[in-house]
N, C-alpha and C. Protein backbone atom coordinates (compact mmCIF):
# COMPACT_ATOMS: atom_id res chain seq x y z
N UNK A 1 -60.50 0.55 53.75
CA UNK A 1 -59.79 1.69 53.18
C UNK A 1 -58.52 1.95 54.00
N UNK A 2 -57.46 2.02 53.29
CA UNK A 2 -56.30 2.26 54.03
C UNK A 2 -55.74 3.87 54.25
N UNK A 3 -54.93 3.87 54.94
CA UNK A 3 -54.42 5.40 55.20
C UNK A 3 -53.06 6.20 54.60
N UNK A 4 -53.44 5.99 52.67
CA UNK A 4 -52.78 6.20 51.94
C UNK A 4 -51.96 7.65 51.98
N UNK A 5 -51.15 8.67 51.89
CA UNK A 5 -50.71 9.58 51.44
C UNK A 5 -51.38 9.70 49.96
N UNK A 6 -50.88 10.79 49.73
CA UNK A 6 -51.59 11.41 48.02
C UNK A 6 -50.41 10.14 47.42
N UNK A 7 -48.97 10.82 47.63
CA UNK A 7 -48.11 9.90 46.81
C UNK A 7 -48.13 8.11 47.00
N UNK A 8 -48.72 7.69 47.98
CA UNK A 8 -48.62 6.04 47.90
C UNK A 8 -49.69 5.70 46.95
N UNK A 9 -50.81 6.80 47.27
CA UNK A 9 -52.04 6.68 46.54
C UNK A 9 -51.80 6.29 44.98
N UNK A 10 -51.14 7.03 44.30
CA UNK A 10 -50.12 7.62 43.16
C UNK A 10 -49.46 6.37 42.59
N UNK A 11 -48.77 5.84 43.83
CA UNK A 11 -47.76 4.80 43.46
C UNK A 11 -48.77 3.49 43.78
N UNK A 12 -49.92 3.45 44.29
CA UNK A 12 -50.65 2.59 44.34
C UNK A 12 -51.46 1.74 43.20
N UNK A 13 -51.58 3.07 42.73
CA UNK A 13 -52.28 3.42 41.10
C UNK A 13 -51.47 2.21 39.98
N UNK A 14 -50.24 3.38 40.00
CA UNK A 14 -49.21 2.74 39.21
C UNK A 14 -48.65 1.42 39.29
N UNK A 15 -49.02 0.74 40.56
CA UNK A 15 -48.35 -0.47 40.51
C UNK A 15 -49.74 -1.03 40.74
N UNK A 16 -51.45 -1.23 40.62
CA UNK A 16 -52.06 -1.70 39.90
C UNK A 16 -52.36 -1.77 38.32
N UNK A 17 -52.18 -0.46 38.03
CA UNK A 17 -51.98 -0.55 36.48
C UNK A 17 -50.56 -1.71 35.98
N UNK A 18 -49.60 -1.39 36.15
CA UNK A 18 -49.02 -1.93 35.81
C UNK A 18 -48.75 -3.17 36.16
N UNK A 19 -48.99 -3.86 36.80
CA UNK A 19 -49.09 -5.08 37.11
C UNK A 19 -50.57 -6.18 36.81
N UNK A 20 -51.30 -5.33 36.42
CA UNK A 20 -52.94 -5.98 36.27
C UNK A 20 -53.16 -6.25 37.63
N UNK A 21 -53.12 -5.54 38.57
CA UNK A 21 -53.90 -6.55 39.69
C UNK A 21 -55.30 -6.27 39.76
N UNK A 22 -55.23 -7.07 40.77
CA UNK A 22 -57.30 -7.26 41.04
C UNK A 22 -57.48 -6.84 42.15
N UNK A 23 -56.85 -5.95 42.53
CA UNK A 23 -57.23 -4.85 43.45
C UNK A 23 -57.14 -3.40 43.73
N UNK A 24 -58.12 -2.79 44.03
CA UNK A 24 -58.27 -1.34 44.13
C UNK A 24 -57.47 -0.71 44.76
N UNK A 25 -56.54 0.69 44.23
CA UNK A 25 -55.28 1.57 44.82
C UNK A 25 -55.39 1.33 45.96
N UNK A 26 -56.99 1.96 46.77
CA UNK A 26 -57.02 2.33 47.87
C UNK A 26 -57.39 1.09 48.91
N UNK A 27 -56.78 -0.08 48.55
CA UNK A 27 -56.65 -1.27 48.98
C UNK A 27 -55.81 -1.23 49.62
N UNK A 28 -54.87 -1.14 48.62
CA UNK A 28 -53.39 -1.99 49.04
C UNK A 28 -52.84 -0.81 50.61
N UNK A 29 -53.16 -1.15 51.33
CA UNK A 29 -52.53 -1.23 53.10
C UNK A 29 -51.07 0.08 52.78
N UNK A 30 -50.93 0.77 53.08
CA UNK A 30 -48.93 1.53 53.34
C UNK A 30 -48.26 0.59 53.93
N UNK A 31 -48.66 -0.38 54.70
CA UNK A 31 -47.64 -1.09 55.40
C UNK A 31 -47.43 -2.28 55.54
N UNK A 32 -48.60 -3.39 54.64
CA UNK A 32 -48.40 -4.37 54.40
C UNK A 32 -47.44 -4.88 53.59
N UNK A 33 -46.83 -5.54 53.55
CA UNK A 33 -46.08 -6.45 52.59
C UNK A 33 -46.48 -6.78 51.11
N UNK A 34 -45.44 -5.89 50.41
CA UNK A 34 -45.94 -5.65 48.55
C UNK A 34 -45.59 -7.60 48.42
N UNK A 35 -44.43 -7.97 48.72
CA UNK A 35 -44.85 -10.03 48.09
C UNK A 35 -44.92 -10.76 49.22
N UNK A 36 -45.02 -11.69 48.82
CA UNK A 36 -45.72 -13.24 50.19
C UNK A 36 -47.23 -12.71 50.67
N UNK A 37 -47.26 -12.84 51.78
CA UNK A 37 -48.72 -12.96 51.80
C UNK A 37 -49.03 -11.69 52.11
N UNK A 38 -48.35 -10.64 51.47
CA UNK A 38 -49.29 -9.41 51.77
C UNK A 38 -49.95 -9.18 49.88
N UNK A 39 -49.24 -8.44 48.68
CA UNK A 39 -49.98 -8.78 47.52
C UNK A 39 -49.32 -9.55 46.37
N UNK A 40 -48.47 -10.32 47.46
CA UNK A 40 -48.36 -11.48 46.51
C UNK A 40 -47.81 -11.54 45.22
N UNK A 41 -46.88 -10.40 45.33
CA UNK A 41 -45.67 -10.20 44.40
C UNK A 41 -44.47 -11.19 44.25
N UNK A 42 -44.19 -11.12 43.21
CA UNK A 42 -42.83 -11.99 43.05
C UNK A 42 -41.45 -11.09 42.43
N UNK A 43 -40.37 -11.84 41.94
CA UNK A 43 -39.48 -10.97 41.22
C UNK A 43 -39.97 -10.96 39.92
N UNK A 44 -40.38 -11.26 39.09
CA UNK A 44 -40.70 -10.89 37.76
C UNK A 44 -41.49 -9.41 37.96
N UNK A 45 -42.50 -9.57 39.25
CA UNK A 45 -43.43 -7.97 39.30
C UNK A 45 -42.25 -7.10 39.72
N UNK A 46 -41.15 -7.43 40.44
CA UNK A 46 -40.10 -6.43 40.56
C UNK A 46 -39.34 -5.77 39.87
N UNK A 47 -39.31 -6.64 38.95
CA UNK A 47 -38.18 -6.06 37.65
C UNK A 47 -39.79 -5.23 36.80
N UNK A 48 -40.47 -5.61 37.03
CA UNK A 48 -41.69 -4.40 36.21
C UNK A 48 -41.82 -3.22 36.83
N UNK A 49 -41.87 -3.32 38.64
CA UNK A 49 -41.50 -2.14 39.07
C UNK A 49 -40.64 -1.15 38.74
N UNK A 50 -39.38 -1.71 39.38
CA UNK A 50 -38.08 -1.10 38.41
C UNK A 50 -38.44 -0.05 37.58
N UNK A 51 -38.51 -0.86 36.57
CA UNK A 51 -39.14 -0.45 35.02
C UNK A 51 -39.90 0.78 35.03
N UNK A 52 -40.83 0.97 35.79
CA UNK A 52 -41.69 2.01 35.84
C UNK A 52 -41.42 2.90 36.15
N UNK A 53 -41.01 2.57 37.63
CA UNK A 53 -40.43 3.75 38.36
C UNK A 53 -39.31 4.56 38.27
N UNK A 54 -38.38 3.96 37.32
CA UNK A 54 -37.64 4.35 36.44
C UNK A 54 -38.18 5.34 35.34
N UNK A 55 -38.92 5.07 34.68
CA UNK A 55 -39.70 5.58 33.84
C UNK A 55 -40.16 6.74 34.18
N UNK A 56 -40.96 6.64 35.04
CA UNK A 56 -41.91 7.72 35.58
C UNK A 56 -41.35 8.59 36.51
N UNK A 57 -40.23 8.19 37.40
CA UNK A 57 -39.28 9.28 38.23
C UNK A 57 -37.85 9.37 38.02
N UNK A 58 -37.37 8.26 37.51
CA UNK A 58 -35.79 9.03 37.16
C UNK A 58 -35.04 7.85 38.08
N UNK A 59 -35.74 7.23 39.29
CA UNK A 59 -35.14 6.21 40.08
C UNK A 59 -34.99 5.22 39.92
N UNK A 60 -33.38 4.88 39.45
CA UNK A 60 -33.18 3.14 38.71
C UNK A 60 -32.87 2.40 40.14
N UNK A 61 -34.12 1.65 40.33
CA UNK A 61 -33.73 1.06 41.32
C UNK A 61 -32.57 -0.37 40.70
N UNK A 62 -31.82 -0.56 41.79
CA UNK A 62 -30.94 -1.96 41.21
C UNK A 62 -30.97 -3.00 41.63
N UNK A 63 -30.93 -4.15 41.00
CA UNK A 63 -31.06 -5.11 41.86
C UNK A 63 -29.57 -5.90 42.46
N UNK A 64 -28.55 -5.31 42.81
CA UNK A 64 -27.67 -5.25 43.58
C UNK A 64 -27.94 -4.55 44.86
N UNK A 65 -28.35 -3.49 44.58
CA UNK A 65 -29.23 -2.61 46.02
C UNK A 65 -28.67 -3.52 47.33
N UNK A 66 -28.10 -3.61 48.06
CA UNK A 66 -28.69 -3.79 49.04
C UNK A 66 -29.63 -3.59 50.24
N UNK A 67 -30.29 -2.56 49.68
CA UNK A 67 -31.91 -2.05 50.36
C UNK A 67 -32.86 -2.69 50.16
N UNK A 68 -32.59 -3.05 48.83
CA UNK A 68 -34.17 -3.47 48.59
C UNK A 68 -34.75 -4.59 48.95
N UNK A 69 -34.55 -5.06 50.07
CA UNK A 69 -35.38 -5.59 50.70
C UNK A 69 -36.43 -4.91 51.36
N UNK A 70 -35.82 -3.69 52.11
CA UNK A 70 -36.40 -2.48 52.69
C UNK A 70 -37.17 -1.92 51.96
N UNK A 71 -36.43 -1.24 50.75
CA UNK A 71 -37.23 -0.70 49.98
C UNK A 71 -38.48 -1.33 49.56
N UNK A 72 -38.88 -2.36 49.38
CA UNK A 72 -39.72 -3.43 48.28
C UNK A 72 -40.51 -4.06 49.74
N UNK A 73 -40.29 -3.38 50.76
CA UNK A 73 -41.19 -4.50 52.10
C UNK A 73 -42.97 -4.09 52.00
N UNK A 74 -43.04 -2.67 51.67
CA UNK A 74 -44.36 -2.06 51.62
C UNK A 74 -44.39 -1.13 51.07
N UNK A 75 -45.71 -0.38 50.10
CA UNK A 75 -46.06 0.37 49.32
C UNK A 75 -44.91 1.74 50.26
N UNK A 76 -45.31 1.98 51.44
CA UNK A 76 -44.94 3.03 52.26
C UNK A 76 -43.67 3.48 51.93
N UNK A 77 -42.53 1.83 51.67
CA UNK A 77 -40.96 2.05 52.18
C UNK A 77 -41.02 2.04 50.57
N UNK A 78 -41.41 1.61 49.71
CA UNK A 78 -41.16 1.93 48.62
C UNK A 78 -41.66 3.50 47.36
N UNK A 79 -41.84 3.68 48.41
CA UNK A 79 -42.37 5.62 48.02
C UNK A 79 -41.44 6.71 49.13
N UNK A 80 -41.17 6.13 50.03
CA UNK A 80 -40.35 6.72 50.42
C UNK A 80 -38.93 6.80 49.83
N UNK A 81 -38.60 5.69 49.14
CA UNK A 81 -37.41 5.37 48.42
C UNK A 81 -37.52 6.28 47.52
N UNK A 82 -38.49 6.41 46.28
CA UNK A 82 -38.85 7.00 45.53
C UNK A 82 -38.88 8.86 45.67
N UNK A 83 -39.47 9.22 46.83
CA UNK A 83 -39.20 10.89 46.82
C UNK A 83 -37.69 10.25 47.06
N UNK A 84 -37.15 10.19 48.09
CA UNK A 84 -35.99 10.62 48.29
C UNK A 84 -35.10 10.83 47.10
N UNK A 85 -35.12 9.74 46.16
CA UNK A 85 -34.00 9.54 44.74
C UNK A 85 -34.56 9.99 43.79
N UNK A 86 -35.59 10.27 43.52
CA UNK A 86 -36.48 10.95 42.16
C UNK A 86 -35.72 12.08 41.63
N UNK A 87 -35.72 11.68 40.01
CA UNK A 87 -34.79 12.87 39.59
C UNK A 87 -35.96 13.88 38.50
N UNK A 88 -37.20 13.01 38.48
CA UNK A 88 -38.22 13.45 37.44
C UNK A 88 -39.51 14.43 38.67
N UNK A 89 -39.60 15.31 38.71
CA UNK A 89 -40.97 15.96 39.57
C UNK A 89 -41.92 15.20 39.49
């Protein structure tokens, strides 16, 4: 069991649903690595991220960004991205 916040919890959710994975919210680590050998994400699951989180908070992430490496390293840095720019409550 990892040592989720309510909101990673949240965004944990959302990026098992939306991605189909085969693992439980309260799996996925705050600080492991969302692709390579932490869950093994690629860019196609990125541009689905995007998508969502767009959707669901108002934050178009871009893929010009030059953050998002940062942003996209772990559930943690990528919810932190998320309050900060959220335009949806």
């Amino acid at each position: 069991m990892s040592n989720q916040t309510p909101f990673e919890t949240e965004i944990a959710q959302l990026l098992v649903t939306t991605l189909n994975l085969k693992v439980e919210p309260g799996e996925i680590s705050p600080l492991d690595p969302l692709f390579g050998e932490g869950l093994g994400l690629d860019s196609i699951d990125a541009l689905e991220i995007a998508l969502v989180v767009h959707q669901h908070y108002g934050y178009k992430l871009r893929s010009d960004d030059p953050d998002n490496t940062t942003i996209f390293s772990s559930l943690r840095s990528l919810c932190e991205a998320i309050q900060k720019n959220r335009t949806i409550p």
